[in-house]
PDB file of N, CA and C in Angstrom:
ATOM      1  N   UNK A   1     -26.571  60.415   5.950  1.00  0.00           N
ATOM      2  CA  UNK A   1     -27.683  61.262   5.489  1.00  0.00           C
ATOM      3  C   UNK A   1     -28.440  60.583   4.340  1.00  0.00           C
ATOM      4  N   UNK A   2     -28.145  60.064   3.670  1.00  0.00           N
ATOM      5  CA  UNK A   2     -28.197  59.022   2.876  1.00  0.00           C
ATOM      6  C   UNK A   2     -29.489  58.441   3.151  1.00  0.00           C
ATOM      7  N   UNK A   3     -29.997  57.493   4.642  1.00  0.00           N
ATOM      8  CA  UNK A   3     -31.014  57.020   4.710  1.00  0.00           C
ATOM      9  C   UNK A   3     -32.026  57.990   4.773  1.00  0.00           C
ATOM     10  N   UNK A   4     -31.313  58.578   5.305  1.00  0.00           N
ATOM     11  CA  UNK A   4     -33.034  59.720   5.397  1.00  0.00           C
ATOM     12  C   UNK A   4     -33.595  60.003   4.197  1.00  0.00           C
ATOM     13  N   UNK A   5     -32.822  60.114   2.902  1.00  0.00           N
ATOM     14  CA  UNK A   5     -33.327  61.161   1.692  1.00  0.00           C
ATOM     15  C   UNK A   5     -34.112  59.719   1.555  1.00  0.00           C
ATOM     16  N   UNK A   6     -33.403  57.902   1.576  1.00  0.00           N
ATOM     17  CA  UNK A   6     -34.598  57.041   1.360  1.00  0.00           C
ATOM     18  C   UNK A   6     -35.652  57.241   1.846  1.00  0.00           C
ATOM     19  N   UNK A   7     -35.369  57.261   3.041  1.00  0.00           N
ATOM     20  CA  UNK A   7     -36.693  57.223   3.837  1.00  0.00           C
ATOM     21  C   UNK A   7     -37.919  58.364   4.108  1.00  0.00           C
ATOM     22  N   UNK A   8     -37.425  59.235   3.220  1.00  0.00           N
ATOM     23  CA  UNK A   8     -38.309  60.632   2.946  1.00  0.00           C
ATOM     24  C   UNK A   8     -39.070  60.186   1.423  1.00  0.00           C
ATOM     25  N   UNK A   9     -38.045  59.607   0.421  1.00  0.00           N
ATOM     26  CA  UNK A   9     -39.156  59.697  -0.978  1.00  0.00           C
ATOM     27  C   UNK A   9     -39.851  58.300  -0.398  1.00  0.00           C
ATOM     28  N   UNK A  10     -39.284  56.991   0.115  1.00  0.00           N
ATOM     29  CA  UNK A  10     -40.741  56.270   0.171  1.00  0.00           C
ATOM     30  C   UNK A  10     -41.381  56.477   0.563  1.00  0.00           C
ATOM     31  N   UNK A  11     -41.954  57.533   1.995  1.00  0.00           N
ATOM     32  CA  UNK A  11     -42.768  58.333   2.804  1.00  0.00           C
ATOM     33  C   UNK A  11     -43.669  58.985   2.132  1.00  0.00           C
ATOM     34  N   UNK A  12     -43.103  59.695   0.349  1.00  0.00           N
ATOM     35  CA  UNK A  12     -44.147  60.297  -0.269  1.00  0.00           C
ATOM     36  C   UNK A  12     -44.859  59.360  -0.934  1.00  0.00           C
ATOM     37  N   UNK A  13     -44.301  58.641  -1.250  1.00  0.00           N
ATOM     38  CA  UNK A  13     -44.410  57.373  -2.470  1.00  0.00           C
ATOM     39  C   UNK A  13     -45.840  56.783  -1.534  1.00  0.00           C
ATOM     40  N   UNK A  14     -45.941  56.525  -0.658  1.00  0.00           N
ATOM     41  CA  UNK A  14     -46.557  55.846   0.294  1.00  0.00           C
ATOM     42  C   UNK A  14     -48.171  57.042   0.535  1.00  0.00           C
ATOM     43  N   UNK A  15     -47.298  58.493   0.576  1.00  0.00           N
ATOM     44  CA  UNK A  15     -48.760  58.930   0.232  1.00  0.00           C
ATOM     45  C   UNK A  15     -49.652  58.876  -0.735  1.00  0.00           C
ATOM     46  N   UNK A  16     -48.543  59.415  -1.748  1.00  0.00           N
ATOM     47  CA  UNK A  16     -48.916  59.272  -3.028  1.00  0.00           C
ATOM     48  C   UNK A  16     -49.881  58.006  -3.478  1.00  0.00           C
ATOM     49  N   UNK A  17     -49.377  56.562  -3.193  1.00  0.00           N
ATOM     50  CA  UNK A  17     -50.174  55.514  -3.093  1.00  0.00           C
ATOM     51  C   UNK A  17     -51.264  55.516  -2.292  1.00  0.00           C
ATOM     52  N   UNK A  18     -51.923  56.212  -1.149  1.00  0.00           N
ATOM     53  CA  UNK A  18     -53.176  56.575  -0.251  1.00  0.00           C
ATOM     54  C   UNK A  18     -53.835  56.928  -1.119  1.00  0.00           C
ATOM     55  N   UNK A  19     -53.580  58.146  -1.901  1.00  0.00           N
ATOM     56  CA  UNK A  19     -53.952  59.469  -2.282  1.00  0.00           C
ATOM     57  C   UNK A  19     -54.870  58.527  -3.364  1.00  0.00           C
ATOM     58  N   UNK A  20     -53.743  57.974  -4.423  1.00  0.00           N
ATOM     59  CA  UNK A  20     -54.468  57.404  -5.425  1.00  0.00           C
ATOM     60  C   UNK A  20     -56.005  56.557  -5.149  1.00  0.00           C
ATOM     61  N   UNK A  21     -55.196  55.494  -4.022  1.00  0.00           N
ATOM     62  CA  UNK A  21     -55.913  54.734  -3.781  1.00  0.00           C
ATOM     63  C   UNK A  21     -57.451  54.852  -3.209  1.00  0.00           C
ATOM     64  N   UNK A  22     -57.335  56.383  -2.789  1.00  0.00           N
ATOM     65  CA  UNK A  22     -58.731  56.570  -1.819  1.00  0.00           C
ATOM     66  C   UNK A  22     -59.186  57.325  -3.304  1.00  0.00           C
ATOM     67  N   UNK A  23     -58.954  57.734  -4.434  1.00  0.00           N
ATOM     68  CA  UNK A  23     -59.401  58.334  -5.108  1.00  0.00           C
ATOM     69  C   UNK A  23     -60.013  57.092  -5.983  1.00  0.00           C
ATOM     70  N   UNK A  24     -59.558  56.409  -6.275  1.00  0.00           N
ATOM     71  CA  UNK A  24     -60.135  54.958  -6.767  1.00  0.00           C
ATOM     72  C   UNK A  24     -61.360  54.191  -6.050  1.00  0.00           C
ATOM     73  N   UNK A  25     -61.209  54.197  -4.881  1.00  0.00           N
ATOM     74  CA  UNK A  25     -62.130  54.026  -4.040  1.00  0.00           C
ATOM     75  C   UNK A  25     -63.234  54.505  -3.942  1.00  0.00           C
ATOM     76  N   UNK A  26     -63.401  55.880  -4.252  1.00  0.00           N
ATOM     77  CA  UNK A  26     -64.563  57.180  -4.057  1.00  0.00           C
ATOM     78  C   UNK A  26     -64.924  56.614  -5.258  1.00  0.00           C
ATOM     79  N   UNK A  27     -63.927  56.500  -6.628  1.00  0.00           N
ATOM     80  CA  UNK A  27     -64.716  56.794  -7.823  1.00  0.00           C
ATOM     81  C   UNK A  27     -65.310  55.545  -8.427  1.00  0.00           C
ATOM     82  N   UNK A  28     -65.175  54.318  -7.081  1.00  0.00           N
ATOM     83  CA  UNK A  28     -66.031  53.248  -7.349  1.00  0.00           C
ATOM     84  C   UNK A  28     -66.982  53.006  -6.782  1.00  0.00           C
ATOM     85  N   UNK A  29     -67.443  53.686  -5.741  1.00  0.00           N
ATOM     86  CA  UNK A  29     -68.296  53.865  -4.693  1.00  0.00           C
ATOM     87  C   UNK A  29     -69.596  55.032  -5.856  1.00  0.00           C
ATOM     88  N   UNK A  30     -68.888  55.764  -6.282  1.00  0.00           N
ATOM     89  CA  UNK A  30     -69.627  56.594  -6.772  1.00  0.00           C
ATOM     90  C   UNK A  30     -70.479  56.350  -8.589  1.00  0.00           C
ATOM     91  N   UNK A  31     -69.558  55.175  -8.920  1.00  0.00           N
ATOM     92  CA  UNK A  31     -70.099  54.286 -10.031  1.00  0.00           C
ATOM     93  C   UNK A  31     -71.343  53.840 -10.105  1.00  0.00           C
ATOM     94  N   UNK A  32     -71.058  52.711  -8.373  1.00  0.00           N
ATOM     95  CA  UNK A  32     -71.897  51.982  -8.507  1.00  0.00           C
ATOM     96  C   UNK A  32     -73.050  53.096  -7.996  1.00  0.00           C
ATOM     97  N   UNK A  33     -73.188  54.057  -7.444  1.00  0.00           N
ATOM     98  CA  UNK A  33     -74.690  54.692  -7.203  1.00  0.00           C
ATOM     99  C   UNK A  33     -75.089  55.522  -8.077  1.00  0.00           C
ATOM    100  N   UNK A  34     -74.208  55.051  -9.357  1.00  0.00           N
ATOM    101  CA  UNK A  34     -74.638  55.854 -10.916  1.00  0.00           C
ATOM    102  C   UNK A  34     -75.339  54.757 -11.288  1.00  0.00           C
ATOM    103  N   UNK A  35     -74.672  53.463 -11.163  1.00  0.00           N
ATOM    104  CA  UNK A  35     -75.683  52.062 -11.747  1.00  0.00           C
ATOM    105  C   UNK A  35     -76.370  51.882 -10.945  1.00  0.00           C
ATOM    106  N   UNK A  36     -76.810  52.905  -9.826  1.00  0.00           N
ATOM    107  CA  UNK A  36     -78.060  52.289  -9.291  1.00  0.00           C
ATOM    108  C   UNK A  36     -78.332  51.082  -7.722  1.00  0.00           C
ATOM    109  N   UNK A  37     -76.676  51.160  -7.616  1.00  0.00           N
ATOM    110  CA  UNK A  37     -76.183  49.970  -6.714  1.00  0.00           C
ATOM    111  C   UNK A  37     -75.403  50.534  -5.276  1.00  0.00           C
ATOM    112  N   UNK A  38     -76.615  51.083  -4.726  1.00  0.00           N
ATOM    113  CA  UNK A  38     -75.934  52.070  -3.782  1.00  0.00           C
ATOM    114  C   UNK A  38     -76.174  51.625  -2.411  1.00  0.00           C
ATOM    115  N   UNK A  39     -76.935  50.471  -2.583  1.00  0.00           N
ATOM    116  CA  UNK A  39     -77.720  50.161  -1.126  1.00  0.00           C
ATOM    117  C   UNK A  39     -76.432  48.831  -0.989  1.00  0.00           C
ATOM    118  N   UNK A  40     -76.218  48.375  -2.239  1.00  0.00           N
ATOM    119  CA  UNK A  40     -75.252  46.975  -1.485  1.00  0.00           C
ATOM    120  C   UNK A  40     -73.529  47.308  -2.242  1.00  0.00           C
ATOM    121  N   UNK A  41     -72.811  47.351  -1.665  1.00  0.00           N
ATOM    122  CA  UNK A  41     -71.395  47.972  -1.950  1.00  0.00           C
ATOM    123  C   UNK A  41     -70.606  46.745  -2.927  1.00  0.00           C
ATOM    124  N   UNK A  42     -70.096  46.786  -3.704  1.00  0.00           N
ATOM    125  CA  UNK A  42     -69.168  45.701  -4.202  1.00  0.00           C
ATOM    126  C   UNK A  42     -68.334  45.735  -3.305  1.00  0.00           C
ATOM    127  N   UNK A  43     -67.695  43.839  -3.054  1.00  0.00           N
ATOM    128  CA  UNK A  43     -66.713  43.463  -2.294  1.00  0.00           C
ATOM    129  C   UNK A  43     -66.073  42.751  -3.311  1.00  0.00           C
ATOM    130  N   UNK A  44     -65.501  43.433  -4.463  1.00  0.00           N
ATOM    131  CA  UNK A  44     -64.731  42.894  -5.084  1.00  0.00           C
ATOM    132  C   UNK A  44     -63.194  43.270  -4.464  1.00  0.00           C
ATOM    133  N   UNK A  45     -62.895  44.593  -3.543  1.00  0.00           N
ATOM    134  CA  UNK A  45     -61.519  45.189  -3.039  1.00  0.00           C
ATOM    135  C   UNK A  45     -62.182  45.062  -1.480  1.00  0.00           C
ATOM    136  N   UNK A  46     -63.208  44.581  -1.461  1.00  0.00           N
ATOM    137  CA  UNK A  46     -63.341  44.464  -0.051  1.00  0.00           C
ATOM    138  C   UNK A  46     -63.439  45.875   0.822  1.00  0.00           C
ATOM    139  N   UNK A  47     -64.389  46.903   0.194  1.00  0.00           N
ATOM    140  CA  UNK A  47     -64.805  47.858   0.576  1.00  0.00           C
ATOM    141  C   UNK A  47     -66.168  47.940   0.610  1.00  0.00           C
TER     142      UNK A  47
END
């Protein structure tokens, strides 16, 4: 039983890391069309 309880918290861990990550994402997307830079996207993360 053991693996499962692993394999359940990295499962959240793994959302948890989405979660962040798309929230980082939005709130750089949403920067740059505060500076004005909305027509060409930074590919600094390759988004």
């Amino acid at each position: 039983m053991n693996w499962y309880k692993k394999r359940t918290s990295a499962r959240s861990a793994d959302v948890l890391f989405d979660f962040v990550l798309m929230q980082v994402v939005t709130a750089g997307h949403k920067t740059q069309e505060l500076m004005g830079g909305a027509e060409r996207r930074p590919s600094i993360l390759g988004f």
